[in-house]
N, C-alpha and C. Protein backbone atom coordinates (compact mmCIF):
# COMPACT_ATOMS: atom_id res chain seq x y z
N UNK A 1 102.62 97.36 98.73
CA UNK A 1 101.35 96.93 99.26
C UNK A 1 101.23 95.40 99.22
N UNK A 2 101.89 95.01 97.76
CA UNK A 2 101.84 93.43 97.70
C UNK A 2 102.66 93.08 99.57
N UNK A 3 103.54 93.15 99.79
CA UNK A 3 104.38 92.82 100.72
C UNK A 3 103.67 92.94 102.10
N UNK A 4 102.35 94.10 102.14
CA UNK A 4 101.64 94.19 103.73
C UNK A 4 100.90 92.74 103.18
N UNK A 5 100.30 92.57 102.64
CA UNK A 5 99.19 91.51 102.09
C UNK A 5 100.12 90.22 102.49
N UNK A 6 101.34 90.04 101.92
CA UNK A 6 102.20 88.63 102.77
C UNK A 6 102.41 88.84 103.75
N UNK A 7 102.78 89.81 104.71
CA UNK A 7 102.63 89.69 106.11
C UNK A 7 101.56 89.68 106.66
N UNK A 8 100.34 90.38 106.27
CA UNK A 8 98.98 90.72 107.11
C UNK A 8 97.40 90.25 106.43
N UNK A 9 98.27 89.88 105.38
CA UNK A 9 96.67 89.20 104.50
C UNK A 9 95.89 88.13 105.15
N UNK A 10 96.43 87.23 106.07
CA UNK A 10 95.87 86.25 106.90
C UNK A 10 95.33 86.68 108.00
N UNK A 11 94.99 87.91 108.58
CA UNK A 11 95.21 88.40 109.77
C UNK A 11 94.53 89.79 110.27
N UNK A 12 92.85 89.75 109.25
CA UNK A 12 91.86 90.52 109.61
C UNK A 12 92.28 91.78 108.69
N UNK A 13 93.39 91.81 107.57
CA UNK A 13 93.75 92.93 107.20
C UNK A 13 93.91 92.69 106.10
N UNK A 14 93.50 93.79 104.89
CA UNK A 14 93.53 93.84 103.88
C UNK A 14 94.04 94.98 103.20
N UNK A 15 94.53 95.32 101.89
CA UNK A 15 94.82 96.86 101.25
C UNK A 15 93.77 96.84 100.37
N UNK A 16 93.78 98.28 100.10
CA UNK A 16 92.38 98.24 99.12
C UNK A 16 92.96 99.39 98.18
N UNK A 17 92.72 99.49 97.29
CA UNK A 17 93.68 100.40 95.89
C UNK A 17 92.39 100.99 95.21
N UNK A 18 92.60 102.60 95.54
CA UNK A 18 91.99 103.06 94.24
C UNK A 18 92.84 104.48 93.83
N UNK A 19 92.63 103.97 92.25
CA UNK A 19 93.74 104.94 91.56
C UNK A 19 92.82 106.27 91.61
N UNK A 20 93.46 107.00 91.48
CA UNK A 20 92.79 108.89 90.84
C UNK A 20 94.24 109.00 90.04
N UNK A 21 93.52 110.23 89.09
CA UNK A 21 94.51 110.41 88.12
C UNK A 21 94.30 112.12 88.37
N UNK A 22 94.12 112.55 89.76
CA UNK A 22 94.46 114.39 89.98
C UNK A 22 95.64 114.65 90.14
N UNK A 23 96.60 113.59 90.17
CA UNK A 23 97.97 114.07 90.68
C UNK A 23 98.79 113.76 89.17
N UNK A 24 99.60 115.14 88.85
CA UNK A 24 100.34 115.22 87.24
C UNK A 24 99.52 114.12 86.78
N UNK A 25 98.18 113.96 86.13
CA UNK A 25 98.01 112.95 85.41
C UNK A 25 98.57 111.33 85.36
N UNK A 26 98.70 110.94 86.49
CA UNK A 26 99.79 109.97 85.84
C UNK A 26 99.07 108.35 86.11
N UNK A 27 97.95 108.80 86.12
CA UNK A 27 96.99 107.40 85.81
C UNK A 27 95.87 107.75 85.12
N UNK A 28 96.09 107.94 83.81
CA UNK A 28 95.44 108.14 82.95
C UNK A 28 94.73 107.21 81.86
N UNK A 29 95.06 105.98 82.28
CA UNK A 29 94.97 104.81 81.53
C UNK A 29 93.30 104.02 82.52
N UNK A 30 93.01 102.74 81.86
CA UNK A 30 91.77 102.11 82.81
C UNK A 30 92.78 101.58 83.31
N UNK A 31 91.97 101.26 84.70
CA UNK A 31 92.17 100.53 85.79
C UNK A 31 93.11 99.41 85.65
N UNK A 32 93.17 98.33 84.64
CA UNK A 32 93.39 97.29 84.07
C UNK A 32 95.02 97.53 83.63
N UNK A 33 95.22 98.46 82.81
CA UNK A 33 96.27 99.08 81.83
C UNK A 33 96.94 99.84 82.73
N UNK A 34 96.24 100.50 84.19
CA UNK A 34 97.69 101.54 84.85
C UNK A 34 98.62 99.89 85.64
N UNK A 35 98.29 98.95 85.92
CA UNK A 35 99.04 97.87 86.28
C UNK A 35 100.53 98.10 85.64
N UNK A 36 100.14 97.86 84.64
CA UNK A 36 101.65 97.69 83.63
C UNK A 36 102.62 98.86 84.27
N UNK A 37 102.41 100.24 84.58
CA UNK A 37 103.35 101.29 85.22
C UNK A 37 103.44 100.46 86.14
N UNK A 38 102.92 99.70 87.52
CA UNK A 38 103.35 99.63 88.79
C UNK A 38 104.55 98.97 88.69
N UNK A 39 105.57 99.45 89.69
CA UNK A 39 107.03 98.85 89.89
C UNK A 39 106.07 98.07 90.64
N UNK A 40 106.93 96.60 90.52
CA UNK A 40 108.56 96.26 89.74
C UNK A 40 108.04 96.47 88.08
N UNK A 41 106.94 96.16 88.11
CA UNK A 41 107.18 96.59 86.21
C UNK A 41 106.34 95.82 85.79
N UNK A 42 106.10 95.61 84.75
CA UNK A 42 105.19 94.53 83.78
C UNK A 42 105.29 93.55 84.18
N UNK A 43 103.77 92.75 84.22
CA UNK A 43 103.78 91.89 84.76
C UNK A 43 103.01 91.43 86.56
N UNK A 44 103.31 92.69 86.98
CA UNK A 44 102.53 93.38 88.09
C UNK A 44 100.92 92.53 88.74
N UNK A 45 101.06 91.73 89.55
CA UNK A 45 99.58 91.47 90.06
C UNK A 45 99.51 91.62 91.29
N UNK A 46 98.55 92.51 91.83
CA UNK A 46 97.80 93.18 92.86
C UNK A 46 97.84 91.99 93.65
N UNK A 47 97.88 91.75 94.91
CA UNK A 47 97.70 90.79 95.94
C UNK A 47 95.96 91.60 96.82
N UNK A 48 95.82 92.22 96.44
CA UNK A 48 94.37 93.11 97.40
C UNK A 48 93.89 93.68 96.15
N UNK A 49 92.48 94.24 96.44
CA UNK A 49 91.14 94.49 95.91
C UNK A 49 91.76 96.21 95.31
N UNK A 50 91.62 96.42 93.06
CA UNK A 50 91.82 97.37 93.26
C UNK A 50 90.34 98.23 92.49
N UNK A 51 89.98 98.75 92.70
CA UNK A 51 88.85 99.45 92.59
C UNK A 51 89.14 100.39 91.07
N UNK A 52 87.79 100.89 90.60
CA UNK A 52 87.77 101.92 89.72
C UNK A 52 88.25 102.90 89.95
N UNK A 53 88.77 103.72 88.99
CA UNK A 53 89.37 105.22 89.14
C UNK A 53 88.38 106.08 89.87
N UNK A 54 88.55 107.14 90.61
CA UNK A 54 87.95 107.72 91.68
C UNK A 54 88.82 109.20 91.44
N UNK A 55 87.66 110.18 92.13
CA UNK A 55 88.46 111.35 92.35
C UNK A 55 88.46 111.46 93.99
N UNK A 56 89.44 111.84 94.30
CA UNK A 56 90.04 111.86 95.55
C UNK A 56 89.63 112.94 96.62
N UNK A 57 89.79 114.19 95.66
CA UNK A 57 89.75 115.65 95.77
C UNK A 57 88.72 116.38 94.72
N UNK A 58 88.42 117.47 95.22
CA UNK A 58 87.57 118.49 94.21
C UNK A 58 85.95 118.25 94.88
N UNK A 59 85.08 119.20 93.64
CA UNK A 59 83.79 118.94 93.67
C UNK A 59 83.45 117.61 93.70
N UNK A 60 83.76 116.88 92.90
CA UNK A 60 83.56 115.35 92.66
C UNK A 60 84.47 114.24 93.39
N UNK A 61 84.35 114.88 94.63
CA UNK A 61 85.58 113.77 95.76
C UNK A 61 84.38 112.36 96.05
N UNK A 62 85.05 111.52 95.64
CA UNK A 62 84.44 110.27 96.05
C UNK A 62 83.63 110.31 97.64
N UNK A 63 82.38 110.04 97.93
CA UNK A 63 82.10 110.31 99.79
C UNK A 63 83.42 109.20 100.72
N UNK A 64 83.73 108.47 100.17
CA UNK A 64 84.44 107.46 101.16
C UNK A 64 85.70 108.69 101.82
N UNK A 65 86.35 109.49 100.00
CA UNK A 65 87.69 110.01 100.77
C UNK A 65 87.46 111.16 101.27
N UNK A 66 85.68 111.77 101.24
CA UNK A 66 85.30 112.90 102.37
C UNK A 66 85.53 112.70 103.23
N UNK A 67 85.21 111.78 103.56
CA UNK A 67 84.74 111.07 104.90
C UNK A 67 86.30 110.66 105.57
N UNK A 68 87.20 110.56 105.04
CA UNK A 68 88.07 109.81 105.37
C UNK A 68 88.94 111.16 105.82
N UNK A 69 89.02 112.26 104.54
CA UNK A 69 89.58 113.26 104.68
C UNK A 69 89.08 114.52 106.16
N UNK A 70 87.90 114.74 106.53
CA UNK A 70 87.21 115.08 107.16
C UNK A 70 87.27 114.47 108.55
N UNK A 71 87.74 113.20 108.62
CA UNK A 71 88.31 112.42 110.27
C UNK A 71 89.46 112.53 110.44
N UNK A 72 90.21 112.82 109.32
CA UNK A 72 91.69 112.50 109.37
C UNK A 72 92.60 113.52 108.73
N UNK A 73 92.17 114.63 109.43
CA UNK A 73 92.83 116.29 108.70
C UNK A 73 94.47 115.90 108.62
N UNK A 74 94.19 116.67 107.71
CA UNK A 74 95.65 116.86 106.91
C UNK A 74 96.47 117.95 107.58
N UNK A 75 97.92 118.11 108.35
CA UNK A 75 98.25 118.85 109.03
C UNK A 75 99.43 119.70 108.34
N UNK A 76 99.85 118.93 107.35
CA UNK A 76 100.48 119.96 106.55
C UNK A 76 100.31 121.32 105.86
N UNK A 77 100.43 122.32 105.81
CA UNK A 77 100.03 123.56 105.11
C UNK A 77 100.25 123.75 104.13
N UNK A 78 101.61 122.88 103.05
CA UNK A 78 101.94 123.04 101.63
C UNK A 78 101.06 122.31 100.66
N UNK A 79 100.31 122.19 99.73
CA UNK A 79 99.88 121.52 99.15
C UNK A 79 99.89 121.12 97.68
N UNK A 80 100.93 121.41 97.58
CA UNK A 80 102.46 121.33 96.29
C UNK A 80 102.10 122.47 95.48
N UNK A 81 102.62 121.60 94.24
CA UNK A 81 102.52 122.56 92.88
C UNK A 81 101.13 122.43 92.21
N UNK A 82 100.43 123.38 92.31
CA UNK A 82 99.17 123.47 91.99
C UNK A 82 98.87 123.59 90.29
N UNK A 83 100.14 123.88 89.96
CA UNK A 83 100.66 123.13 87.99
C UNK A 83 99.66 121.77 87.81
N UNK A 84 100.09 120.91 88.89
CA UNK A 84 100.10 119.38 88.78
C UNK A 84 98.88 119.22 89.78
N UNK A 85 98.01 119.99 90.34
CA UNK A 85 96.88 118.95 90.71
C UNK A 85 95.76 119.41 90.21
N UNK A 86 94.95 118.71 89.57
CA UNK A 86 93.99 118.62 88.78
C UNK A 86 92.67 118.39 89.17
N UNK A 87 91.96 119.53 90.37
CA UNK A 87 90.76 119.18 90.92
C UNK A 87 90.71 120.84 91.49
N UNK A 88 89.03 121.38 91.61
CA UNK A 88 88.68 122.45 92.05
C UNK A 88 87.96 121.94 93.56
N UNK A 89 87.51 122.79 94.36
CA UNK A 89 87.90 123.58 95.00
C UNK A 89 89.51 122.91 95.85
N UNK A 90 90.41 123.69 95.98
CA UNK A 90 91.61 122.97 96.44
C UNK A 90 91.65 122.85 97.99
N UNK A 91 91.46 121.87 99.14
CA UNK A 91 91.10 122.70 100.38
C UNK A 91 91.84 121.94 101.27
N UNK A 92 92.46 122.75 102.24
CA UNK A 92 93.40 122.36 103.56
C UNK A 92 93.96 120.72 103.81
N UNK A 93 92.04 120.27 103.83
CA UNK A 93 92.44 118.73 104.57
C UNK A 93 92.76 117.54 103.50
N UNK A 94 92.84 118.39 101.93
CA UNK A 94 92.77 117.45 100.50
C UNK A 94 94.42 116.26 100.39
N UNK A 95 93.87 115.22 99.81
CA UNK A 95 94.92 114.21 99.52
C UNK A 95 95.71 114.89 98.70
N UNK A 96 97.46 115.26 99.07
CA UNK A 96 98.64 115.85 98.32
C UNK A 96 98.62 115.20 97.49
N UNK A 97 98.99 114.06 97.49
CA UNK A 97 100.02 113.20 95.92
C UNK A 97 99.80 111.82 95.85
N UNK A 98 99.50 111.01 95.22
CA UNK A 98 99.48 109.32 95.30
C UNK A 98 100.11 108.78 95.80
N UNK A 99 99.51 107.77 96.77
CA UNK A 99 100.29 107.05 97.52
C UNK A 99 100.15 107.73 99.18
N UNK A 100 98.99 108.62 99.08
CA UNK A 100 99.16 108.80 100.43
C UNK A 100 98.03 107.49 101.09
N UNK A 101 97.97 107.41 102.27
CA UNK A 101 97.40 106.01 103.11
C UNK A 101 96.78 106.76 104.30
N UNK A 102 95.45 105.84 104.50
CA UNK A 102 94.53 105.91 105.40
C UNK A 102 94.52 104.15 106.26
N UNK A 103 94.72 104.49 106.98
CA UNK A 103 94.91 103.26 108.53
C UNK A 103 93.51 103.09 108.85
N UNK A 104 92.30 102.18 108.49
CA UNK A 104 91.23 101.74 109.23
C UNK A 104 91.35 100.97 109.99
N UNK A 105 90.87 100.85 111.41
CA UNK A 105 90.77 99.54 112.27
C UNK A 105 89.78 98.60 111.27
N UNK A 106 89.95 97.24 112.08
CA UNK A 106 88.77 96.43 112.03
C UNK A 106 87.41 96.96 111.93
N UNK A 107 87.03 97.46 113.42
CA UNK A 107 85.23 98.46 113.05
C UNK A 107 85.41 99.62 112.25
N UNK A 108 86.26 99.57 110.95
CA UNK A 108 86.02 100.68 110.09
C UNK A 108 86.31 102.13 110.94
N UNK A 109 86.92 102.10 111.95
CA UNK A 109 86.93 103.74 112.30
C UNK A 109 88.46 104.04 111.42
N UNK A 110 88.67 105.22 111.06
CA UNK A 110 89.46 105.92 110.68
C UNK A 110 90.45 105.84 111.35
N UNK A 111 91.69 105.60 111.60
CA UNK A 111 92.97 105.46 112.46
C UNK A 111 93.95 106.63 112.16
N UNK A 112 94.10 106.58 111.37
CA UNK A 112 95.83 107.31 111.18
C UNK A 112 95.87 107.44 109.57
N UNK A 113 96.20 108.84 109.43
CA UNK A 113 96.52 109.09 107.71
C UNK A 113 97.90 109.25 107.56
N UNK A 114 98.89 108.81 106.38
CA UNK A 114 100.01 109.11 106.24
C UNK A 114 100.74 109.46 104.48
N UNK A 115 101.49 110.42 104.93
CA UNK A 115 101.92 111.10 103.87
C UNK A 115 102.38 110.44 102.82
N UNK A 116 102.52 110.97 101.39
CA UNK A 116 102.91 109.44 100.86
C UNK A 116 104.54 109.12 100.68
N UNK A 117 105.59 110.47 101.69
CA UNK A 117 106.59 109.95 102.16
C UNK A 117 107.01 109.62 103.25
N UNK A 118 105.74 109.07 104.29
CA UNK A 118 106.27 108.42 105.40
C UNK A 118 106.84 107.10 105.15
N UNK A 119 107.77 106.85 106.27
CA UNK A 119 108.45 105.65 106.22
C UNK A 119 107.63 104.38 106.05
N UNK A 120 107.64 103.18 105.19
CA UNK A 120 106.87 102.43 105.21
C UNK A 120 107.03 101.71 106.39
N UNK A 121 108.30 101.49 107.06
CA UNK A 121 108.24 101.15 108.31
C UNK A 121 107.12 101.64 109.23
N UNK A 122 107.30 102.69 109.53
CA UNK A 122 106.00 103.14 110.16
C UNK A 122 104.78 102.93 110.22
N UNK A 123 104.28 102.66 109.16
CA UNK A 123 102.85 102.12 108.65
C UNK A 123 102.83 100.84 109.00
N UNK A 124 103.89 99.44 109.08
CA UNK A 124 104.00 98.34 109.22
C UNK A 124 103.92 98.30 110.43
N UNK A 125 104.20 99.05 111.94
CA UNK A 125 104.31 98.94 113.02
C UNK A 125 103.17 99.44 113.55
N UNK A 126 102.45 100.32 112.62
CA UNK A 126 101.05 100.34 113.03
C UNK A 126 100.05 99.84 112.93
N UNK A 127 100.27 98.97 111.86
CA UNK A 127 99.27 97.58 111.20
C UNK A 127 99.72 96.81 112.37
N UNK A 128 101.06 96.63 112.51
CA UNK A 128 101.12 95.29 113.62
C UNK A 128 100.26 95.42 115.01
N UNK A 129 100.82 97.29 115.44
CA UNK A 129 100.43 97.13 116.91
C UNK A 129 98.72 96.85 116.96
N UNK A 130 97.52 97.59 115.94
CA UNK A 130 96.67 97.55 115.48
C UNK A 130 96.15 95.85 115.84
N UNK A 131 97.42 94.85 114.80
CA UNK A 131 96.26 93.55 114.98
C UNK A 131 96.99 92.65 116.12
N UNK A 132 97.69 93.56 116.79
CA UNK A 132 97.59 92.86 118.24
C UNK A 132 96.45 93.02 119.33
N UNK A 133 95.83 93.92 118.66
CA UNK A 133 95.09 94.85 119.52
C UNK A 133 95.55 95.89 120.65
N UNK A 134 96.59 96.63 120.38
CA UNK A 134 96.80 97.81 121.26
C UNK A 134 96.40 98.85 120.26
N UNK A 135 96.69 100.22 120.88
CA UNK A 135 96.08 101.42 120.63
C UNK A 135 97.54 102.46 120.55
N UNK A 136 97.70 103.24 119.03
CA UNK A 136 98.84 103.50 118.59
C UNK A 136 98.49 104.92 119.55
N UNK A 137 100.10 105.13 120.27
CA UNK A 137 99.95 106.47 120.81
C UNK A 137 100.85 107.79 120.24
């Protein structure tokens, strides 16, 4: 994310970070303290805005990632190992695993959601075509 922020931080575009800890627990720490996990490793400073811990999914889904989830259905049908996700009701259009990404334009509309193993290439060519102003087809 540091790396979109040196290419696109000048340029109407920003990343915005918020942790949840529904997926295997693995931000279980404050906000402040999960830094130290982020590769490359200790030492770690955010180049973009990262927000309080949030739930993603469940009864208690933050409204932003309703809202986000609800424009931007989820088309996959697997929704892993249900061992490891840590939120009730479990439902179709819910965020799989950390690290998945939501694409806003400029006027805040909802663009494009992506898995959190799509190619990062991909995401970079859609930020670009985005602040050229074309329309990803």
């Amino acid at each position: 994310m540091n790396a979109l922020m040196d290419m696109c931080g000048g340029l109407n575009f920003t990343v915005l970070g918020f942790p949840c800890n529904q997926f295997g627990l693995q931000e279980n720490h404050e906000t402040l303290n999960i830094l130290q996990y982020v590769r490359p490793g200790r030492g770690f400073l955010p180049k973009f805005p990262i927000f309080s811990r949030i739930e993603v999914n469940g009864s208690d889904e933050h409204p932003l990632y309703a809202y986000l989830k609800e424009t931007l259905p989820f088309v996959n049908p697997v929704i892993g190992d249900i061992r490891k996700l840590y939120w009730s009701p479990i439902k179709a259009n819910d965020i799989r695993w950390n690290f998945e990404k939501f694409l806003i334009t400029a006027d805040g509309v909802p663009y494009k959601r992506y898995d959190p193993h799509c190619p990062f290439e991909e995401v970079e060519r859609d930020i670009a075509t985005l602040l050229q102003g074309r329309h990803l087809s």
